[in-house]
N, C-alpha and C. Protein backbone atom coordinates (compact mmCIF):
# COMPACT_ATOMS: atom_id res chain seq x y z
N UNK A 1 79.71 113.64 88.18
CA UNK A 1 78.53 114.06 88.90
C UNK A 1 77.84 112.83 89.49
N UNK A 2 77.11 112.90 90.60
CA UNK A 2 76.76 111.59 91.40
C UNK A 2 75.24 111.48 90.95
N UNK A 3 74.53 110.48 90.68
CA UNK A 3 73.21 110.16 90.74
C UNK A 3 72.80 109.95 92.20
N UNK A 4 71.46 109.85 92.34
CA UNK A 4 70.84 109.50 93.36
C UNK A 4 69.26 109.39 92.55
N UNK A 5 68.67 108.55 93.07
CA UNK A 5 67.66 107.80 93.17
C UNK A 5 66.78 107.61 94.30
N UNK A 6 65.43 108.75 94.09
CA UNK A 6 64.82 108.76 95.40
C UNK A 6 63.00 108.72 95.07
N UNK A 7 62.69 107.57 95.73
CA UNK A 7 61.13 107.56 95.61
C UNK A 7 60.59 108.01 97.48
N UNK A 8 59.61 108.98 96.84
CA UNK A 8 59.21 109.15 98.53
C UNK A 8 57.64 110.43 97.98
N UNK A 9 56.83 110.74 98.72
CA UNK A 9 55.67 111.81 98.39
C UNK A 9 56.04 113.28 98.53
N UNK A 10 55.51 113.75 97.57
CA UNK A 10 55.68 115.66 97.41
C UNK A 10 55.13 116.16 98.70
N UNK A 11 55.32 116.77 99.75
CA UNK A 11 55.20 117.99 100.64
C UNK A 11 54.57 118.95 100.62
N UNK A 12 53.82 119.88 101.13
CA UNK A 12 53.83 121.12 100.77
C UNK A 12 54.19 121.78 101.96
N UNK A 13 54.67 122.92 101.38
CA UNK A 13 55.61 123.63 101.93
C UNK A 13 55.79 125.30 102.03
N UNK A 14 55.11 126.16 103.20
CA UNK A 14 54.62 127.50 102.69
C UNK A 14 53.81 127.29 101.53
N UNK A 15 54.30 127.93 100.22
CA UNK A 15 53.86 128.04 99.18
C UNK A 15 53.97 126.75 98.29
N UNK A 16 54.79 126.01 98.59
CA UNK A 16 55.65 125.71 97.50
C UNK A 16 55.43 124.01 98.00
N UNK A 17 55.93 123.12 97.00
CA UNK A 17 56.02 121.86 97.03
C UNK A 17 57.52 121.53 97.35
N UNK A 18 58.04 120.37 97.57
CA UNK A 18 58.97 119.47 98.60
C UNK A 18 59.32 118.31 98.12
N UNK A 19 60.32 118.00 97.74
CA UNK A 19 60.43 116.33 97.96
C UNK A 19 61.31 116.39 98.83
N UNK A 20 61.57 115.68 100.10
CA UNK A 20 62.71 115.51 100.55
C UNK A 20 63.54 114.05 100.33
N UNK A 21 64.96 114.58 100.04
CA UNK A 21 65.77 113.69 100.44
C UNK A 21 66.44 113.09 101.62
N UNK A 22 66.50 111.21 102.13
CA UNK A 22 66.80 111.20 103.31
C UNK A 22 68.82 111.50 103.32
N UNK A 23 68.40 111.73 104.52
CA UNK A 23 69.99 112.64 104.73
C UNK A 23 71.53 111.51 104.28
N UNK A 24 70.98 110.11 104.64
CA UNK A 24 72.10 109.13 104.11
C UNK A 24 72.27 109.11 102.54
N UNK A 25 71.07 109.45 102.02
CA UNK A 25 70.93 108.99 100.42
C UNK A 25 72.41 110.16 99.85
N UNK A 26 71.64 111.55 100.17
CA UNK A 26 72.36 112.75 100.06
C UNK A 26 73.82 112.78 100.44
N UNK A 27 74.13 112.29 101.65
CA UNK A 27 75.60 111.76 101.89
C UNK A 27 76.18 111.10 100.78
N UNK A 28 76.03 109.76 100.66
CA UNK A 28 76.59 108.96 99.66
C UNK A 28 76.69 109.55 98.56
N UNK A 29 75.35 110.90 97.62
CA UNK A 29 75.65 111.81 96.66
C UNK A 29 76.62 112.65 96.82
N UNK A 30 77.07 112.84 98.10
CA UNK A 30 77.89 113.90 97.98
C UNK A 30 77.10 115.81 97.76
N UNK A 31 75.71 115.80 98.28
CA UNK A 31 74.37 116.77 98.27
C UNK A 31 75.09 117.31 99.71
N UNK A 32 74.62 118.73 99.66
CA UNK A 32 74.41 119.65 100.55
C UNK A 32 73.56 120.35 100.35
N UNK A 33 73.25 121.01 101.25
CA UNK A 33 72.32 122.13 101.25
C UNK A 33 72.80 123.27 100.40
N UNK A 34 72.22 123.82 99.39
CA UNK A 34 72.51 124.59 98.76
C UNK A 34 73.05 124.49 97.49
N UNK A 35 73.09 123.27 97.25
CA UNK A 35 73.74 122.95 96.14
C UNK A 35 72.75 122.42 95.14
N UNK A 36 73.47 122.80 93.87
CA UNK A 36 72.81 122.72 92.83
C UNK A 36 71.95 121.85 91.98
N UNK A 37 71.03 121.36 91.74
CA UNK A 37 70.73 119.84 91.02
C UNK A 37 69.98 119.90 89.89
N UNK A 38 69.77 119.05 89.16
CA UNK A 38 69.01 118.56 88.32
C UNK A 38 68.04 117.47 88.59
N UNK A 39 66.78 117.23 88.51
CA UNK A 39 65.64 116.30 88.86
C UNK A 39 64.72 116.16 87.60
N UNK A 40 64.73 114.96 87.40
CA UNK A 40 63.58 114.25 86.97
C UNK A 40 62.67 113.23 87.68
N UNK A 41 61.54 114.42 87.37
CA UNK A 41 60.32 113.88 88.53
C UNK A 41 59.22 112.63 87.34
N UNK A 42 59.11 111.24 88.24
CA UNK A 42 58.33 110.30 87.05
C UNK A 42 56.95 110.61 88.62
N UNK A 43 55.73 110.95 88.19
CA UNK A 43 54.70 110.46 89.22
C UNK A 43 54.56 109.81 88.69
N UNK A 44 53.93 108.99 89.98
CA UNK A 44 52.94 107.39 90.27
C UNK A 44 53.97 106.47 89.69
N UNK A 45 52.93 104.97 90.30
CA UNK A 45 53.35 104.11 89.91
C UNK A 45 52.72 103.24 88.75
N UNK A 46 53.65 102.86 87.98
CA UNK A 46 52.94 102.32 87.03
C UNK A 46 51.57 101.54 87.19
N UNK A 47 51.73 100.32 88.07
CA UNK A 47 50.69 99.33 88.37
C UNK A 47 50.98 99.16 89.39
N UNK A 48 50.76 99.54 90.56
CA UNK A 48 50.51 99.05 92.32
C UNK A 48 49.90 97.72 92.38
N UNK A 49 49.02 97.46 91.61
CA UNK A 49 48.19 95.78 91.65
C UNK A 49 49.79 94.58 91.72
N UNK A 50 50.07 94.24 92.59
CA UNK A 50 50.91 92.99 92.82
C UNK A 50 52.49 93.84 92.92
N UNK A 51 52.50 94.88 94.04
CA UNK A 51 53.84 95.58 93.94
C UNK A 51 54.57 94.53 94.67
N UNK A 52 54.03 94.24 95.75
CA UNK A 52 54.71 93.70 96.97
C UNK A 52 54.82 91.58 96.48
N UNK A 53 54.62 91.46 95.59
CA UNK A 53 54.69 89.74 95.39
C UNK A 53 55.54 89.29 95.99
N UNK A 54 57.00 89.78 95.67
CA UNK A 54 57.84 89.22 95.70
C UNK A 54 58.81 89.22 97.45
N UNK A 55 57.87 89.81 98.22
CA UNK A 55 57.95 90.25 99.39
C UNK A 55 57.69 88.76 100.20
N UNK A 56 58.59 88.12 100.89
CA UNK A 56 57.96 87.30 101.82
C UNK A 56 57.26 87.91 102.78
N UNK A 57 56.70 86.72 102.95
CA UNK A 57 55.10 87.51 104.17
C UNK A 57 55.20 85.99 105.29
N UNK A 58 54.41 86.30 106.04
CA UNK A 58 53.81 85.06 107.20
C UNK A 58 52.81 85.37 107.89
N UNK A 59 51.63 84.59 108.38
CA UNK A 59 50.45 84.82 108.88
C UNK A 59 50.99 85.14 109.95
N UNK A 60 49.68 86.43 110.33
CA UNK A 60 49.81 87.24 111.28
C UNK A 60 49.50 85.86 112.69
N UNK A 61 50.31 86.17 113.96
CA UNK A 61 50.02 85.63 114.53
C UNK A 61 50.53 86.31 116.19
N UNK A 62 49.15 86.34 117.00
CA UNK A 62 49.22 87.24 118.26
C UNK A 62 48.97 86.23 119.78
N UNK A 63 50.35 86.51 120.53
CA UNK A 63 49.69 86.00 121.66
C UNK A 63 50.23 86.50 123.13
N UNK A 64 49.70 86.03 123.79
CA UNK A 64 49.48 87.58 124.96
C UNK A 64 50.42 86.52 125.77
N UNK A 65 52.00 86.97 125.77
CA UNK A 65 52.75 86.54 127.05
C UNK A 65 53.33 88.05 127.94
N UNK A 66 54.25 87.49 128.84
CA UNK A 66 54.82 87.97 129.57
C UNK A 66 53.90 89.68 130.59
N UNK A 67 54.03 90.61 130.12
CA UNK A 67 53.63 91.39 130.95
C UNK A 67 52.87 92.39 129.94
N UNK A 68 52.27 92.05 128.86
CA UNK A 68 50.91 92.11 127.76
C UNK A 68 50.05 92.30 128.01
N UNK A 69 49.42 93.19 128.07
CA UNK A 69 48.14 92.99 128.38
C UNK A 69 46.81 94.22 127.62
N UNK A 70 45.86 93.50 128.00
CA UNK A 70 45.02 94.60 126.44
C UNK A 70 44.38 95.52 127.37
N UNK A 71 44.45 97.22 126.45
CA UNK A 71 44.37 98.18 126.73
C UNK A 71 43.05 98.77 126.13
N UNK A 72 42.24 99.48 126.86
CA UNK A 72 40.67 99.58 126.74
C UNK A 72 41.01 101.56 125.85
C-alpha cells in the first residue's frame, strides 16, 4: 500500500469538509478518484514561531528598469 504525505488547509465543501490532494502527490501514490483510503488528520502546527529559519532569505530590493513603471 503507498503512503502519501500531505500538508495543505480543510475546504468546505456543500456540506461537508475537503482536504485536497495535489494531483502529482496522488500520481506517485498510485490514488484515483474513487478509491479507497485511510487518513490521519494531525491539526496545526506545533510552534510556527521560527518555522521558516532555516530558509535562506535576502533583502528585499526594488528598482525601476526597463519598461516599469508605477501604477496609480
Amino acid at each position: 500500500m503507498a503512503q502519501l504525505q500531505v500538508a495543505g488547509r480543510i475546504h468546505r465543501v456543500g456540506n461537508g469538509l475537503a482536504l485536497l490532494i495535489p494531483v502529482r502527490e496522488a500520481r506517485k501514490a498510485g490514488l484515483a478518484a474513487g478509491d479507497p483510503v485511510d487518513a490521519v488528520i494531525t491539526p496545526g502546527v506545533d510552534d510556527a514561531f521560527g518555522l521558516l529559519k532555516d530558509l535562506p532569505y535576502s533583502a528585499f530590493d526594488r528598482r525601476k528598469e526597463g519598461l516599469w513603471r508605477e501604477r496609480i
